[in-house]
N, C-alpha and C. Protein backbone atom coordinates (compact mmCIF):
# COMPACT_ATOMS: atom_id res chain seq x y z
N UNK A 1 0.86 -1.17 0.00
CA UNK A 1 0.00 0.00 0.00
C UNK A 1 0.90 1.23 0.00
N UNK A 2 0.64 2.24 -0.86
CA UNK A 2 1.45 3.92 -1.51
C UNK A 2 0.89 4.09 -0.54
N UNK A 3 0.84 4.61 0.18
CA UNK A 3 0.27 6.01 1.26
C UNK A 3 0.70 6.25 1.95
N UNK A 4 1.11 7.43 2.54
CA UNK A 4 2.45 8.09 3.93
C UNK A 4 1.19 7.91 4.78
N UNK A 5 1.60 7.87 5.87
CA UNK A 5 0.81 7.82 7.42
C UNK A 5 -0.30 8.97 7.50
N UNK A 6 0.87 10.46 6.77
CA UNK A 6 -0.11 11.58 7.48
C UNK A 6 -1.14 11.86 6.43
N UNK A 7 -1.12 10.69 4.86
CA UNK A 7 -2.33 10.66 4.09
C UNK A 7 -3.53 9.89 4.93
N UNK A 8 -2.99 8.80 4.84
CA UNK A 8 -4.02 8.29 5.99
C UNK A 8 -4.77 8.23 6.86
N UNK A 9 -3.91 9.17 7.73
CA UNK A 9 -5.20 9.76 8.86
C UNK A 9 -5.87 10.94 8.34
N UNK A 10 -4.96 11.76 7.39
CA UNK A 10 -6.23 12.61 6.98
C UNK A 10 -7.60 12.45 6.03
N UNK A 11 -7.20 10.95 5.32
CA UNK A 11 -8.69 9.88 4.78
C UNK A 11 -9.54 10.12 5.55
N UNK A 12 -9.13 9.02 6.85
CA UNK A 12 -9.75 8.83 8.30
C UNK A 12 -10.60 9.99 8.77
N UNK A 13 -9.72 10.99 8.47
CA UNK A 13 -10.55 12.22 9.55
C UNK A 13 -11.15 12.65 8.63
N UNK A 14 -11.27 12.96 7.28
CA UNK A 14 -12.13 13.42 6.75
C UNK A 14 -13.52 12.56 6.42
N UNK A 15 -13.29 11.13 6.17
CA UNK A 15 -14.14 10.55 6.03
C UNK A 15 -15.42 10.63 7.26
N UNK A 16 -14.62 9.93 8.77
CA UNK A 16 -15.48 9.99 10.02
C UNK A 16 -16.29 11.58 9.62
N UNK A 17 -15.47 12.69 9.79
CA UNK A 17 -16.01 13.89 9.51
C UNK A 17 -17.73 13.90 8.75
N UNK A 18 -17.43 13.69 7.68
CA UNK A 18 -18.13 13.95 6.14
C UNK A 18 -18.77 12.52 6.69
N UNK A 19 -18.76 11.94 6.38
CA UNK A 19 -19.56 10.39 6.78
C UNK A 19 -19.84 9.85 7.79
N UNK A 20 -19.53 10.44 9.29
CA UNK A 20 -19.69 9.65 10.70
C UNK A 20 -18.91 8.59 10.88
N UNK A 21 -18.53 8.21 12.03
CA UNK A 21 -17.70 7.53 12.83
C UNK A 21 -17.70 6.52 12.57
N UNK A 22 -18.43 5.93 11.67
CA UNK A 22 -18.72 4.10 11.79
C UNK A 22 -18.62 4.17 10.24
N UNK A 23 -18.07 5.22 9.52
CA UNK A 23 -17.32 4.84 8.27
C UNK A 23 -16.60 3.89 8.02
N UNK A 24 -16.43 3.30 6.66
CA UNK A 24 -15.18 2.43 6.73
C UNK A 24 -15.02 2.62 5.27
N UNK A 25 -13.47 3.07 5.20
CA UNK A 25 -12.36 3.39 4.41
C UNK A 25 -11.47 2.21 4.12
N UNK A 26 -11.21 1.92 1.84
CA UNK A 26 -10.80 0.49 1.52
C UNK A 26 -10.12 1.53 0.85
N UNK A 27 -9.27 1.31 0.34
CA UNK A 27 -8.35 1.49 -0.72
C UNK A 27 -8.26 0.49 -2.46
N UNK A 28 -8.53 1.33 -3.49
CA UNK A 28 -8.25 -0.10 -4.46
C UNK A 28 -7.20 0.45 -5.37
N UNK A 29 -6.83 0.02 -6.34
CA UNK A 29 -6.27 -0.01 -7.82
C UNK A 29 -5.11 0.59 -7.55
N UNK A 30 -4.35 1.31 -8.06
CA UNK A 30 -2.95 0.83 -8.31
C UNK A 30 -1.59 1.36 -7.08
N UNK A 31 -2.82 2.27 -6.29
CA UNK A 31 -2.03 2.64 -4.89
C UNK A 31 -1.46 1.02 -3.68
N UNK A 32 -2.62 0.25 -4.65
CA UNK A 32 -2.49 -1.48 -3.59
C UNK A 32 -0.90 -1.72 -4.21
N UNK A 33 -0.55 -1.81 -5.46
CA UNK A 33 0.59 -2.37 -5.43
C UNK A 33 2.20 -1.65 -5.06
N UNK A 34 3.10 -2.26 -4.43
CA UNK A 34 4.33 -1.17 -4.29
C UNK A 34 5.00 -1.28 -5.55
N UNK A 35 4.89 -2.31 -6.28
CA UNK A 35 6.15 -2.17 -7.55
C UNK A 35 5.30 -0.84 -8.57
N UNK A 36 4.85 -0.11 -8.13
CA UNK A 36 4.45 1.02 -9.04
C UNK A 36 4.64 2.36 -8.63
N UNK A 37 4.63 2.90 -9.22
CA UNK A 37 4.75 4.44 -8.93
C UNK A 37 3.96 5.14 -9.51
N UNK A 38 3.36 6.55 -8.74
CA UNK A 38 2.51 7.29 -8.71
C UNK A 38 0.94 7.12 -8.89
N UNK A 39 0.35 7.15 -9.17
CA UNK A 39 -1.18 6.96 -9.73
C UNK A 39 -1.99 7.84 -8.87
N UNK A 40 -3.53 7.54 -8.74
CA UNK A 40 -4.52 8.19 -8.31
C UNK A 40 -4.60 7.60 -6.92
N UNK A 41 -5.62 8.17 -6.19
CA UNK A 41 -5.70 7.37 -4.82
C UNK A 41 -7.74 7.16 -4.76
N UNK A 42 -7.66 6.06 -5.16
CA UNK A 42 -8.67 5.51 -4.93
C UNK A 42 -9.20 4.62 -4.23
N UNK A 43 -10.34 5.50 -3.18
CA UNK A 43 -10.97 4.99 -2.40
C UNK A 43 -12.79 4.53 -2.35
N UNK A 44 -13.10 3.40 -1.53
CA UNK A 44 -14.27 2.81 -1.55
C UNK A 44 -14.75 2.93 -0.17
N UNK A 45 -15.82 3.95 0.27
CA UNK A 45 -16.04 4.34 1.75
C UNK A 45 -17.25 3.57 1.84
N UNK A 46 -17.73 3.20 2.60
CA UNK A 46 -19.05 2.60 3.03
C UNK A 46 -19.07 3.54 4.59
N UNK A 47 -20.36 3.83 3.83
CA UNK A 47 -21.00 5.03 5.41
C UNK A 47 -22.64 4.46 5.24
N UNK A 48 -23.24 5.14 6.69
CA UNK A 48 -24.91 5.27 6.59
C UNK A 48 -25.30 5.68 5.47
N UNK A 49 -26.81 5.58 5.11
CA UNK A 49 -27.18 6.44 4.15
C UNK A 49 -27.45 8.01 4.91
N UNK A 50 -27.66 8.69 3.72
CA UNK A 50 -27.82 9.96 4.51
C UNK A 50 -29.31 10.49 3.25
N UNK A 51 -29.74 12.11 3.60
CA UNK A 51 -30.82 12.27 3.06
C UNK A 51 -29.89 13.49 1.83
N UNK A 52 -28.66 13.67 2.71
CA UNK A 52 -28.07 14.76 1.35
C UNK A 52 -27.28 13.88 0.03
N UNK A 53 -27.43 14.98 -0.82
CA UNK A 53 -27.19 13.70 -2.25
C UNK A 53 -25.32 13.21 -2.06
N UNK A 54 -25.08 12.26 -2.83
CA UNK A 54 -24.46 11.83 -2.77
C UNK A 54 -22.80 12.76 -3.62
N UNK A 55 -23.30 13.41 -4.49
CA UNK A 55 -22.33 14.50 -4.80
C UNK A 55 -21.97 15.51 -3.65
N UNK A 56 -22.48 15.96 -2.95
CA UNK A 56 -22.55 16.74 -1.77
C UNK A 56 -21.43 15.79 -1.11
N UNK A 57 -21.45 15.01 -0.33
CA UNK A 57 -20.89 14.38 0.53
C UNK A 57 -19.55 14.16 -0.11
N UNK A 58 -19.56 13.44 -1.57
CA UNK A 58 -17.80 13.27 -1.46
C UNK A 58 -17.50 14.69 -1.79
N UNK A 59 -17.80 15.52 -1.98
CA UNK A 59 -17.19 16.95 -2.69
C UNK A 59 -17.14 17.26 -1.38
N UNK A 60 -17.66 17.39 -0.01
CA UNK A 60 -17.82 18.04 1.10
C UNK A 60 -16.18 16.93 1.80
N UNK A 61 -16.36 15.40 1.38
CA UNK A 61 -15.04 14.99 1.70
C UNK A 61 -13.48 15.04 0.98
N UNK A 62 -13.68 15.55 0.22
CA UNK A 62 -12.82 16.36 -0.59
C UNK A 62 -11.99 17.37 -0.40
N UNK A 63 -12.64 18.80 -0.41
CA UNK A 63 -12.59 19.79 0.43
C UNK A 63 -12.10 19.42 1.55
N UNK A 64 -12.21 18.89 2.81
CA UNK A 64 -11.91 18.26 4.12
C UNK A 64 -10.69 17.66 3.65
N UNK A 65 -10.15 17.18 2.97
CA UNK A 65 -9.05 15.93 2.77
C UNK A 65 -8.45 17.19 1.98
N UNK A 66 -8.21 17.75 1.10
CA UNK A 66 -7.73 18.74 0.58
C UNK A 66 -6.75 19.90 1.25
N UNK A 67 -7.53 19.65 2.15
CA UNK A 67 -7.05 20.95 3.71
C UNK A 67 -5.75 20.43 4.88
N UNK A 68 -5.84 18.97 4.41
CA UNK A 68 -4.55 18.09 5.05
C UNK A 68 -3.76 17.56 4.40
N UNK A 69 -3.55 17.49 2.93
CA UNK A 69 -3.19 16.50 2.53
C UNK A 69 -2.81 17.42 0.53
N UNK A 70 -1.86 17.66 0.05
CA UNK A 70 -1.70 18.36 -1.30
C UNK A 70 -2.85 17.85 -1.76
N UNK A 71 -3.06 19.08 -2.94
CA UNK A 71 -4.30 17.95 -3.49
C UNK A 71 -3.71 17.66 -4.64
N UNK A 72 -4.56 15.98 -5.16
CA UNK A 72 -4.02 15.14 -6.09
C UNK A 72 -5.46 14.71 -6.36
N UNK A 73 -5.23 13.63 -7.42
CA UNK A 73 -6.24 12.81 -8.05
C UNK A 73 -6.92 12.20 -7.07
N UNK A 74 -7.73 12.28 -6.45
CA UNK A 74 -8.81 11.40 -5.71
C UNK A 74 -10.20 10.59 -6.18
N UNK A 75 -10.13 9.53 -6.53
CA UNK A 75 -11.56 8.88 -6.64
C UNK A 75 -12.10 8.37 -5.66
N UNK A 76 -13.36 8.90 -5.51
CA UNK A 76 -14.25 8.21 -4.18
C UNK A 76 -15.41 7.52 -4.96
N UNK A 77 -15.66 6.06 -4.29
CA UNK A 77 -16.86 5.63 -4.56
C UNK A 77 -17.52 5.23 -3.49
N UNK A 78 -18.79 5.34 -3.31
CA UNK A 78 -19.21 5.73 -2.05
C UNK A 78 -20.45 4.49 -2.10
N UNK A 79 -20.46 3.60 -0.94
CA UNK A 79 -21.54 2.54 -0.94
C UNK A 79 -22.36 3.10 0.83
N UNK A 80 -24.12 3.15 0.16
CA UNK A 80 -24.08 3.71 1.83
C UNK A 80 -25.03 2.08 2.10
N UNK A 81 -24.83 1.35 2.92
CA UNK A 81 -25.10 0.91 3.74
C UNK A 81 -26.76 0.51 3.41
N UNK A 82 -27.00 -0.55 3.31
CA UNK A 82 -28.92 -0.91 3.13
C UNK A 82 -29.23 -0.81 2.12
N UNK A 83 -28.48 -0.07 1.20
CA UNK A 83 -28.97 0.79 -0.55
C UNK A 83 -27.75 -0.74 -1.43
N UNK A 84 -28.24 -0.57 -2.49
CA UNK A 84 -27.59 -1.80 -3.44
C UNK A 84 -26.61 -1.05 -4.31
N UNK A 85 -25.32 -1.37 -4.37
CA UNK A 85 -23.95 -0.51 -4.38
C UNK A 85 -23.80 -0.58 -5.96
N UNK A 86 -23.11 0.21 -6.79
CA UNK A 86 -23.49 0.68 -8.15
C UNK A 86 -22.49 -0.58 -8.57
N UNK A 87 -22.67 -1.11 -9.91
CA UNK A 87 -22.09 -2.36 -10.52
C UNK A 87 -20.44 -2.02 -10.22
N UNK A 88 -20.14 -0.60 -10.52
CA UNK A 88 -18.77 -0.20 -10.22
C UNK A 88 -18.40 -0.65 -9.14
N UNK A 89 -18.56 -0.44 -7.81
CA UNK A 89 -18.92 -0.88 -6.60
C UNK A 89 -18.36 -2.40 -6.26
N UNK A 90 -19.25 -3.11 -6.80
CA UNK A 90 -19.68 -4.48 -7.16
C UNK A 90 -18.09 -4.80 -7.70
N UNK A 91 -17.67 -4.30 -8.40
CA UNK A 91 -16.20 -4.90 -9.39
C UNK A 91 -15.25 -4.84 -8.65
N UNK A 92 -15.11 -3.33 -7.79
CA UNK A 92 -14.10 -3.29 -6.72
C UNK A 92 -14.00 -3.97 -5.59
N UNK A 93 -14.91 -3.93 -4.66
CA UNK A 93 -15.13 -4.47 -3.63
C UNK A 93 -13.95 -5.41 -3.00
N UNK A 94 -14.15 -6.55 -4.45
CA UNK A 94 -12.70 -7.46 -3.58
C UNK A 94 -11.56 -7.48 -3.22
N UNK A 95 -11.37 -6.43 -4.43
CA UNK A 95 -9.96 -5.87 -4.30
C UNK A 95 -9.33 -4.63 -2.98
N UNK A 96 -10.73 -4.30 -2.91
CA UNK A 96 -9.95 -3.00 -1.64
C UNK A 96 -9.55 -3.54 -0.34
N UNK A 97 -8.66 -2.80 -0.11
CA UNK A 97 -7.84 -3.15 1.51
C UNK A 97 -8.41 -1.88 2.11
N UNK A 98 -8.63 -2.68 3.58
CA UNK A 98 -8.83 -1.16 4.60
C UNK A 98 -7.86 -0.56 4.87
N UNK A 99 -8.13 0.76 4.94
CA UNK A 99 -6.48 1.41 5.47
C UNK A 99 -6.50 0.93 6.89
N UNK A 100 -4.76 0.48 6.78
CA UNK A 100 -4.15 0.18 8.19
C UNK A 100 -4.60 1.30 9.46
């Protein structure tokens, strides 16, 4: 796993933030492998559902993660919890690791 420590907790804190405490933060695609260098940092959050739309929330976790962390390429895909997760979703899933 690519990621310095102080990326990490600022995932963490922005996610709990923007999504509540019982978030959970995976990591997938090419940040999983070390024989590579550079790429995007793509993440798969599973939070509650909420009633605000779903653009709102990662742009609101964005912003938040932005404020700790340079900003770079970020993909968020966002599964909330009870709701049936988009086929994209579905493809990643196996592959993501939780952040340590």
């Amino acid at each position: 796993m690519r990621l310095k420590q102080r990326d990490i907790d600022a995932i963490r804190l922005a996610a709990r933030t923007t999504f509540g405490e019982t978030a959970s933060v995976s990591l997938f695609g090419s940040r999983l492998r070390d024989d590579l260098r550079g790429g995007d940092i793509d993440l798969l959050i599973e939070a509650d559902p909420s009633d605000e739309a779903e653009w709102r929330r990662v742009g609101a976790f964005r912003d938040l993660l932005f404020r700790h962390i340079d900003e770079q390429k970020v993909d968020v895909v966002l599964i909330e919890r009870g709701r049936a997760p988009s086929a994209f979703a579905r493809l990643v899933q196996p592959e993501a690791r939780p952040l340590p």
